[in-house]
PDB file of N, CA and C in Angstrom:
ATOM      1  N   UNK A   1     107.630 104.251  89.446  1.00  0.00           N
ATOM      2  CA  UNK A   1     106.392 104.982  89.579  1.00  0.00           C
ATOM      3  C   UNK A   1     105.292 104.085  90.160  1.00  0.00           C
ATOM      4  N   UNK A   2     105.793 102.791  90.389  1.00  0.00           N
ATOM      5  CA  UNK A   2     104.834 101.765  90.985  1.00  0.00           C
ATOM      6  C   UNK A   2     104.048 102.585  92.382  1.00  0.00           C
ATOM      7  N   UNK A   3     102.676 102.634  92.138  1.00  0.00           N
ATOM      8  CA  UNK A   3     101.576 103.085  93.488  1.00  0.00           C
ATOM      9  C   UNK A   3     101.766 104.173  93.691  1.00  0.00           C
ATOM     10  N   UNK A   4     102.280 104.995  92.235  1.00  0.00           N
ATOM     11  CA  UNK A   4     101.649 106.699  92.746  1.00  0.00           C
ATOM     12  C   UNK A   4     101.051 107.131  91.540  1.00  0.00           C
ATOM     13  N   UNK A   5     100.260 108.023  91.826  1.00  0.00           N
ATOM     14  CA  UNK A   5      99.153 108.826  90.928  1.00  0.00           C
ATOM     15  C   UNK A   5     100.047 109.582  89.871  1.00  0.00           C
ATOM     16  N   UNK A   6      99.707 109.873  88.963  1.00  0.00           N
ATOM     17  CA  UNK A   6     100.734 110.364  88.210  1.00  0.00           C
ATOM     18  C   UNK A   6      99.672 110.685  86.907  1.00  0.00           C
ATOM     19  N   UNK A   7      99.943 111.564  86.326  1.00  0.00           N
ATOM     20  CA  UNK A   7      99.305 112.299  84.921  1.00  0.00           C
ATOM     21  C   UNK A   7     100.025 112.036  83.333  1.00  0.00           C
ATOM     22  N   UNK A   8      99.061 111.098  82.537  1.00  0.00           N
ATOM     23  CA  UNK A   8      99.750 111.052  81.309  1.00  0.00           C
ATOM     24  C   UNK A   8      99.458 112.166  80.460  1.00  0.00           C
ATOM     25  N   UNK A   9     100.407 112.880  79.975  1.00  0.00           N
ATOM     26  CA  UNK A   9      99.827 113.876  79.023  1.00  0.00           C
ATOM     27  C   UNK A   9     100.325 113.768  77.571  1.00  0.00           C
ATOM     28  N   UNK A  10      99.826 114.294  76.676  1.00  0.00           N
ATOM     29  CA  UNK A  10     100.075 114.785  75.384  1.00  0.00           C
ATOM     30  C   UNK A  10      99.843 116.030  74.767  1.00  0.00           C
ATOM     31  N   UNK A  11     100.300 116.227  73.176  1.00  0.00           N
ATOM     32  CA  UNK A  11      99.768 117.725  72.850  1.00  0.00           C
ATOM     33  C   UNK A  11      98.902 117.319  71.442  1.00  0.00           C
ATOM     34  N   UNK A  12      98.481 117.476  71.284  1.00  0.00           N
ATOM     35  CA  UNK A  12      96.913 117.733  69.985  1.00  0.00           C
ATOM     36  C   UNK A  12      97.716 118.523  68.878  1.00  0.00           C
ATOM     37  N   UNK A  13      98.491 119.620  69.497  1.00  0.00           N
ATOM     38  CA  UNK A  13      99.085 120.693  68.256  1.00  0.00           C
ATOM     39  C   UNK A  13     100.147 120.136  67.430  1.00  0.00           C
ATOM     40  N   UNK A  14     100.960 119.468  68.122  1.00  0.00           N
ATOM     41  CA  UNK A  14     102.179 118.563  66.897  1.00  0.00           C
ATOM     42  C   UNK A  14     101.856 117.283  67.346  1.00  0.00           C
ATOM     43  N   UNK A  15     101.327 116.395  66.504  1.00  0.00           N
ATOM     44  CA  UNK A  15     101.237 114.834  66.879  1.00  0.00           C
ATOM     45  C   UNK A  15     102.178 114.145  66.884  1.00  0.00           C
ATOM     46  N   UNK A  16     103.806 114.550  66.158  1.00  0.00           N
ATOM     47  CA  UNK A  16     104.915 113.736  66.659  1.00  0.00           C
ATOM     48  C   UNK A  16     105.630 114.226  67.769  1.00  0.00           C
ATOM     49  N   UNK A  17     105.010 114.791  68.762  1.00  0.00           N
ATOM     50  CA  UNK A  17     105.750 114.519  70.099  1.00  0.00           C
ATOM     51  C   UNK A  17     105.088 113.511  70.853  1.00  0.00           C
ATOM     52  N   UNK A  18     106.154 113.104  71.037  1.00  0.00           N
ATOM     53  CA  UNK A  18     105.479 112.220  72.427  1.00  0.00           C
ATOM     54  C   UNK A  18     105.222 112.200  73.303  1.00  0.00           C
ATOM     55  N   UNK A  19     104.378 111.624  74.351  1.00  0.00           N
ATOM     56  CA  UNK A  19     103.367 111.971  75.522  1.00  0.00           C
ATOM     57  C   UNK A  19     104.100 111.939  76.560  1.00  0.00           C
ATOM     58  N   UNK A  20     104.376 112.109  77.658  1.00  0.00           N
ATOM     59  CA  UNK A  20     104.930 112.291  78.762  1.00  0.00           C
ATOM     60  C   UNK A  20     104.206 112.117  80.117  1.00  0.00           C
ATOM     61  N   UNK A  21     105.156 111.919  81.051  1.00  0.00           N
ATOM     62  CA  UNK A  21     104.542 112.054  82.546  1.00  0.00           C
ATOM     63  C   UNK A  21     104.520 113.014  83.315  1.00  0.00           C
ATOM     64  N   UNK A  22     103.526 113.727  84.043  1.00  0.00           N
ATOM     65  CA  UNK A  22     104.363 114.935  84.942  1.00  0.00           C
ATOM     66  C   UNK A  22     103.323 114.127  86.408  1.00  0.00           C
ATOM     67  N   UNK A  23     104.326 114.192  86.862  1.00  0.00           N
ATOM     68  CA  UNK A  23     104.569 113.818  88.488  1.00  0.00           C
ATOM     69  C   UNK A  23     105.483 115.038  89.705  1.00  0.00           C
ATOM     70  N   UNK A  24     104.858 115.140  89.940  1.00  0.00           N
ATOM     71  CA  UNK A  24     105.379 116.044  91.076  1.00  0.00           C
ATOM     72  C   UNK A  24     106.077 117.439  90.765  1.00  0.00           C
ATOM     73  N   UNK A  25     105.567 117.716  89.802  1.00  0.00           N
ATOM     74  CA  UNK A  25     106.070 119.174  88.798  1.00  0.00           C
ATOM     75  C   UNK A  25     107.331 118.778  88.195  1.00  0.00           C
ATOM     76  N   UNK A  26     107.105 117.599  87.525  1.00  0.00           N
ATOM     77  CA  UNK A  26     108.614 117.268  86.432  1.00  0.00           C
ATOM     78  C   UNK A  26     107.729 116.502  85.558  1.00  0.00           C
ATOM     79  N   UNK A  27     107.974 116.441  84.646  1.00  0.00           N
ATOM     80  CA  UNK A  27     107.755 116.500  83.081  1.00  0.00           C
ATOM     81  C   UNK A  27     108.690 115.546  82.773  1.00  0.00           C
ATOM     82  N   UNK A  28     107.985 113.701  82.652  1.00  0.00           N
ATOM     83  CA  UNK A  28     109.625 112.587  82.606  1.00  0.00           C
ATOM     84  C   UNK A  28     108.815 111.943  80.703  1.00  0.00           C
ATOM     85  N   UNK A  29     109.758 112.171  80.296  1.00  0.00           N
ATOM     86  CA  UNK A  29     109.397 111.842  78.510  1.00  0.00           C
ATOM     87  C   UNK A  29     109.212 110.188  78.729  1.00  0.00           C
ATOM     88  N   UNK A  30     107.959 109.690  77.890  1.00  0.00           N
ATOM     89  CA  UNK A  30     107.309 108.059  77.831  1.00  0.00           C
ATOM     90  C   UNK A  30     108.328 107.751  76.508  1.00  0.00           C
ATOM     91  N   UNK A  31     108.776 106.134  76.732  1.00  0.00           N
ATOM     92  CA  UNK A  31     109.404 106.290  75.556  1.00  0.00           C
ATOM     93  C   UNK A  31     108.946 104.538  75.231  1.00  0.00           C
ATOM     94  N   UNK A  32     109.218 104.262  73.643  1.00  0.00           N
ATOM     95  CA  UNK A  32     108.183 103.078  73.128  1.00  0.00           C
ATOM     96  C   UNK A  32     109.014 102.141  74.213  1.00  0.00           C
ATOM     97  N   UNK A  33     108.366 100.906  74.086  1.00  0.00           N
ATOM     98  CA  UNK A  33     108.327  99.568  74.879  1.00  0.00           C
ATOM     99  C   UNK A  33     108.614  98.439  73.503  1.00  0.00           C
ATOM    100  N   UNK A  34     109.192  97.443  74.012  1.00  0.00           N
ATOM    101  CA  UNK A  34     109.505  95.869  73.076  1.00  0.00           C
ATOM    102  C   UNK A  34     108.178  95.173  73.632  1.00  0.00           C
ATOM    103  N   UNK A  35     106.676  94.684  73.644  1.00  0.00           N
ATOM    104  CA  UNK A  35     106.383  93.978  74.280  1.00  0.00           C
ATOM    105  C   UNK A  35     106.617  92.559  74.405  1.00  0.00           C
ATOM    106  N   UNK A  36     107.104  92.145  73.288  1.00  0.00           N
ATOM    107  CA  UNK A  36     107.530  91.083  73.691  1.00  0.00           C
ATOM    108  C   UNK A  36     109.104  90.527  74.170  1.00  0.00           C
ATOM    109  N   UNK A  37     110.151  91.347  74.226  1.00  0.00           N
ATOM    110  CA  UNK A  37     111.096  91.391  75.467  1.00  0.00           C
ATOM    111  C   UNK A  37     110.452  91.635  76.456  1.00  0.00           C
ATOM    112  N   UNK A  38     109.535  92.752  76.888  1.00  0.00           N
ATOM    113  CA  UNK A  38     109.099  93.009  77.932  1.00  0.00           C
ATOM    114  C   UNK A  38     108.113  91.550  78.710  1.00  0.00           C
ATOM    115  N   UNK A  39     107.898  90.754  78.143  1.00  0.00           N
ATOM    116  CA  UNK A  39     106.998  89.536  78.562  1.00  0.00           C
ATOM    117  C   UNK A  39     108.232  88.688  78.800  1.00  0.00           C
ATOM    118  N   UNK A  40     108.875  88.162  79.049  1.00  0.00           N
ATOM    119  CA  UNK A  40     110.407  87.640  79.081  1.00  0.00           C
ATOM    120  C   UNK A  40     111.052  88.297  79.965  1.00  0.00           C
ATOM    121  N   UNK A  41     110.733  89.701  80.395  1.00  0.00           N
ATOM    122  CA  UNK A  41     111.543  90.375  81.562  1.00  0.00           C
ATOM    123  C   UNK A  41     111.388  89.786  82.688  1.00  0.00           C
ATOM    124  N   UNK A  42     112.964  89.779  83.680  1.00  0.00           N
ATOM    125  CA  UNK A  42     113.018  88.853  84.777  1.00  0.00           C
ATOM    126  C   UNK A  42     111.792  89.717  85.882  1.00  0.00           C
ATOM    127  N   UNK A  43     111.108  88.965  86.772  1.00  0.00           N
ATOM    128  CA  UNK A  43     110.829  90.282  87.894  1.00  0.00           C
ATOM    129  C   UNK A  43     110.974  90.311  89.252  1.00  0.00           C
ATOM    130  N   UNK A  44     110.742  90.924  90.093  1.00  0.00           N
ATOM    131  CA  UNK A  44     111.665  90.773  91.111  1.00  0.00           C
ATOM    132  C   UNK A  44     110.300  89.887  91.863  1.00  0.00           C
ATOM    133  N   UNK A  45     110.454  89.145  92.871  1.00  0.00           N
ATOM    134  CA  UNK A  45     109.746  88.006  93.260  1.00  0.00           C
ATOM    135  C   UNK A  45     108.858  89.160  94.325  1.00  0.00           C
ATOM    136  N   UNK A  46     107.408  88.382  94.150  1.00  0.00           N
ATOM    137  CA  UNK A  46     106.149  88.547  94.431  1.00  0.00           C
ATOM    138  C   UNK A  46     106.738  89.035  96.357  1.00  0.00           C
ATOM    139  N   UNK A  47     106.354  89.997  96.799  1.00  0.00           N
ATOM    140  CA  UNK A  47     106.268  90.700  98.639  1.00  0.00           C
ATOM    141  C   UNK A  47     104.994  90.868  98.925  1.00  0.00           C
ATOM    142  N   UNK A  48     104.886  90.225  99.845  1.00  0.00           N
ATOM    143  CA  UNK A  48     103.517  90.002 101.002  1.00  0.00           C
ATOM    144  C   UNK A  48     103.124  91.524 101.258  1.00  0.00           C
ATOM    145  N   UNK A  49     102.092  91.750 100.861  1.00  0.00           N
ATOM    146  CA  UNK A  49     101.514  93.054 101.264  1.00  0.00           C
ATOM    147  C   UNK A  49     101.507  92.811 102.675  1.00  0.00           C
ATOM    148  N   UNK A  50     101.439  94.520 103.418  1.00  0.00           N
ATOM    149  CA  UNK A  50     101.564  94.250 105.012  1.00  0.00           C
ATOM    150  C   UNK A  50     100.323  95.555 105.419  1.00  0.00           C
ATOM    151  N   UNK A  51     100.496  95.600 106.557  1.00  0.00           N
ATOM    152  CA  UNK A  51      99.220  96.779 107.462  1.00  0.00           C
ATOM    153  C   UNK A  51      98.281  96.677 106.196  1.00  0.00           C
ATOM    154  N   UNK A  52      97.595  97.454 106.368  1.00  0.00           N
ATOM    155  CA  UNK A  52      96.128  97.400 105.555  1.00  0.00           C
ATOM    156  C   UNK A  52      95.791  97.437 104.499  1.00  0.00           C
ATOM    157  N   UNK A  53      97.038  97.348 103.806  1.00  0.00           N
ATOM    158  CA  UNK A  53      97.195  96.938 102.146  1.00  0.00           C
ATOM    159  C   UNK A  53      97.167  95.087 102.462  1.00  0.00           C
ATOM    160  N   UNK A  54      97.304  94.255 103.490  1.00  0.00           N
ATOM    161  CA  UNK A  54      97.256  92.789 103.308  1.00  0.00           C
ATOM    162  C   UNK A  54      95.700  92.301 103.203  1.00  0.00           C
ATOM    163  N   UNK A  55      94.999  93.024 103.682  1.00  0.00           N
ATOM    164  CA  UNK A  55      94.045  92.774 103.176  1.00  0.00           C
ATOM    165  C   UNK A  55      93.248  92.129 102.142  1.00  0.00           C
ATOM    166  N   UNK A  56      92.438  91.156 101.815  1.00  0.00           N
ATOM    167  CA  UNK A  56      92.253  90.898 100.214  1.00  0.00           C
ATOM    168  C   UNK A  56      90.649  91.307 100.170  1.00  0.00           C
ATOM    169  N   UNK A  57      90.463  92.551  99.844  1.00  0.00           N
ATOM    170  CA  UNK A  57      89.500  92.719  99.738  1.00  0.00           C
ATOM    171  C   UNK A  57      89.120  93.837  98.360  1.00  0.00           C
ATOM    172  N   UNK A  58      88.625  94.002  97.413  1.00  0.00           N
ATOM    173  CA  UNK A  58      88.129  94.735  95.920  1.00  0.00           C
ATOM    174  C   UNK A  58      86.393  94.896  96.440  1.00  0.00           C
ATOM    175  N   UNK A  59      86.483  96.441  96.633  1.00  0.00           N
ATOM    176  CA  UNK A  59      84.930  96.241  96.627  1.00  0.00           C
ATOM    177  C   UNK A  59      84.237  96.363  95.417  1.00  0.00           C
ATOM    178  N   UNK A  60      85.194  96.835  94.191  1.00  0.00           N
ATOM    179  CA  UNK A  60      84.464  96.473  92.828  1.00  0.00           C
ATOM    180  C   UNK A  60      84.841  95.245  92.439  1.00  0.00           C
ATOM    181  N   UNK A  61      85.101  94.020  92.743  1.00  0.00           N
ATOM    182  CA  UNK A  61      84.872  92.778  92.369  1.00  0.00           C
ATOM    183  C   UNK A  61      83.378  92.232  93.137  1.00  0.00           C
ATOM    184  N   UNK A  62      83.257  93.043  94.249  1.00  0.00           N
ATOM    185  CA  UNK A  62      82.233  92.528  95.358  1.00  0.00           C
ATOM    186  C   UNK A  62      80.724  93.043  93.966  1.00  0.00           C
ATOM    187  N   UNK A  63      81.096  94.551  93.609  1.00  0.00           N
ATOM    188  CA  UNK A  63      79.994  95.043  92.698  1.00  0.00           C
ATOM    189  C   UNK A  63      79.440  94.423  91.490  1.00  0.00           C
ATOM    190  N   UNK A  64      81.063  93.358  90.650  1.00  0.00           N
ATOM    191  CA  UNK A  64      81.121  92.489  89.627  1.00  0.00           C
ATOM    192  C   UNK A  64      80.458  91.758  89.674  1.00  0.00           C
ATOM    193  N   UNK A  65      80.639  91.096  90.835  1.00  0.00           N
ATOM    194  CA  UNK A  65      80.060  89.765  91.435  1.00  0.00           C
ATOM    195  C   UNK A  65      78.392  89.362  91.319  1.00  0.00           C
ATOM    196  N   UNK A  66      77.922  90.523  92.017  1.00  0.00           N
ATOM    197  CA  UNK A  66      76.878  91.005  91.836  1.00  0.00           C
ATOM    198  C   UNK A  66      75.585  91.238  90.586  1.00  0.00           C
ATOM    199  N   UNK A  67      76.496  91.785  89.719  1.00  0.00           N
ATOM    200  CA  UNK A  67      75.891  92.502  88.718  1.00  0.00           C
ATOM    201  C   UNK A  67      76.058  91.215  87.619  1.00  0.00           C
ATOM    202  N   UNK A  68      77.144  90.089  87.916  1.00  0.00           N
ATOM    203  CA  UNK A  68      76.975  89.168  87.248  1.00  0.00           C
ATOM    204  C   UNK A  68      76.386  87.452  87.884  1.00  0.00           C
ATOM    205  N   UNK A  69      75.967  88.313  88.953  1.00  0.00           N
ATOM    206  CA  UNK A  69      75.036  87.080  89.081  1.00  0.00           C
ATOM    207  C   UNK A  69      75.911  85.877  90.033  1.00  0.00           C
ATOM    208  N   UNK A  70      77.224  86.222  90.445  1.00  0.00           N
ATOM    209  CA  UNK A  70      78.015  84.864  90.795  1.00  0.00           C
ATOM    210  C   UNK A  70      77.660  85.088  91.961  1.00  0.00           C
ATOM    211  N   UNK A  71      77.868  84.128  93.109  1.00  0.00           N
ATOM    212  CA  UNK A  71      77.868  84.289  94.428  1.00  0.00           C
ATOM    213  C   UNK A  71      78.851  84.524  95.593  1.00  0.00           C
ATOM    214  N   UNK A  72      78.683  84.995  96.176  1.00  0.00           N
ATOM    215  CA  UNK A  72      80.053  85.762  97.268  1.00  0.00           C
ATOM    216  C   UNK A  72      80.932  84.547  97.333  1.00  0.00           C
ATOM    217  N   UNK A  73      82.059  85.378  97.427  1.00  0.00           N
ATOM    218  CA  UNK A  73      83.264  84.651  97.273  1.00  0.00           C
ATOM    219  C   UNK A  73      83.668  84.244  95.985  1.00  0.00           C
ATOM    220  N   UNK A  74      82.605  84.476  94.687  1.00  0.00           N
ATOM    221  CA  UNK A  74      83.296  83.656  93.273  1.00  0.00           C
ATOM    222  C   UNK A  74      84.249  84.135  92.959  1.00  0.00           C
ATOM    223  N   UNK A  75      84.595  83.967  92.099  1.00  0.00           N
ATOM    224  CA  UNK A  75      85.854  83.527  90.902  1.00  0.00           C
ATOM    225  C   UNK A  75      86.313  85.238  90.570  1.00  0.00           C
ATOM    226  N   UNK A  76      87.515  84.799  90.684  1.00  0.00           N
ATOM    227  CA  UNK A  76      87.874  87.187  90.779  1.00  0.00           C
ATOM    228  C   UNK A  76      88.409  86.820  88.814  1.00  0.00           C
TER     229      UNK A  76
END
């Protein structure tokens, strides 16, 4: 589901169901996580963003920056 929009939902009326995803009119069930296996998980090695995703540019770090006083180019 890496870089697509996607909707977490839940229901209010029975609190032991669990929350789910619906993406593209399917309904995929969330299920718990280990976090700490998950911090130990191998991952697949870092790919060079390309066309206009290579870019390094956050214009809300530019707004951060700002609002905290650092000067262009600081510390992300």
């Amino acid at each position: 589901m890496a870089g697509r929009v996607v909707t977490i939902a839940r229901t209010l009326a029975d609190v032991r169901t669990a929350p789910w995803i619906e993406h593209e009119d399917r309904r995929l069930p969330l299920s718990p996580v280990d976090p700490k296996a998950n911090a130990h998980r191998r991952r697949d090695p870092h790919r060079p963003k390309r066309g206009i995703d290579a870019v390094d540019f956050d214009p809300n770090q530019i707004r951060l920056n700002k609002v905290l006083g650092r000067k262009p180019g600081g510390a992300k």
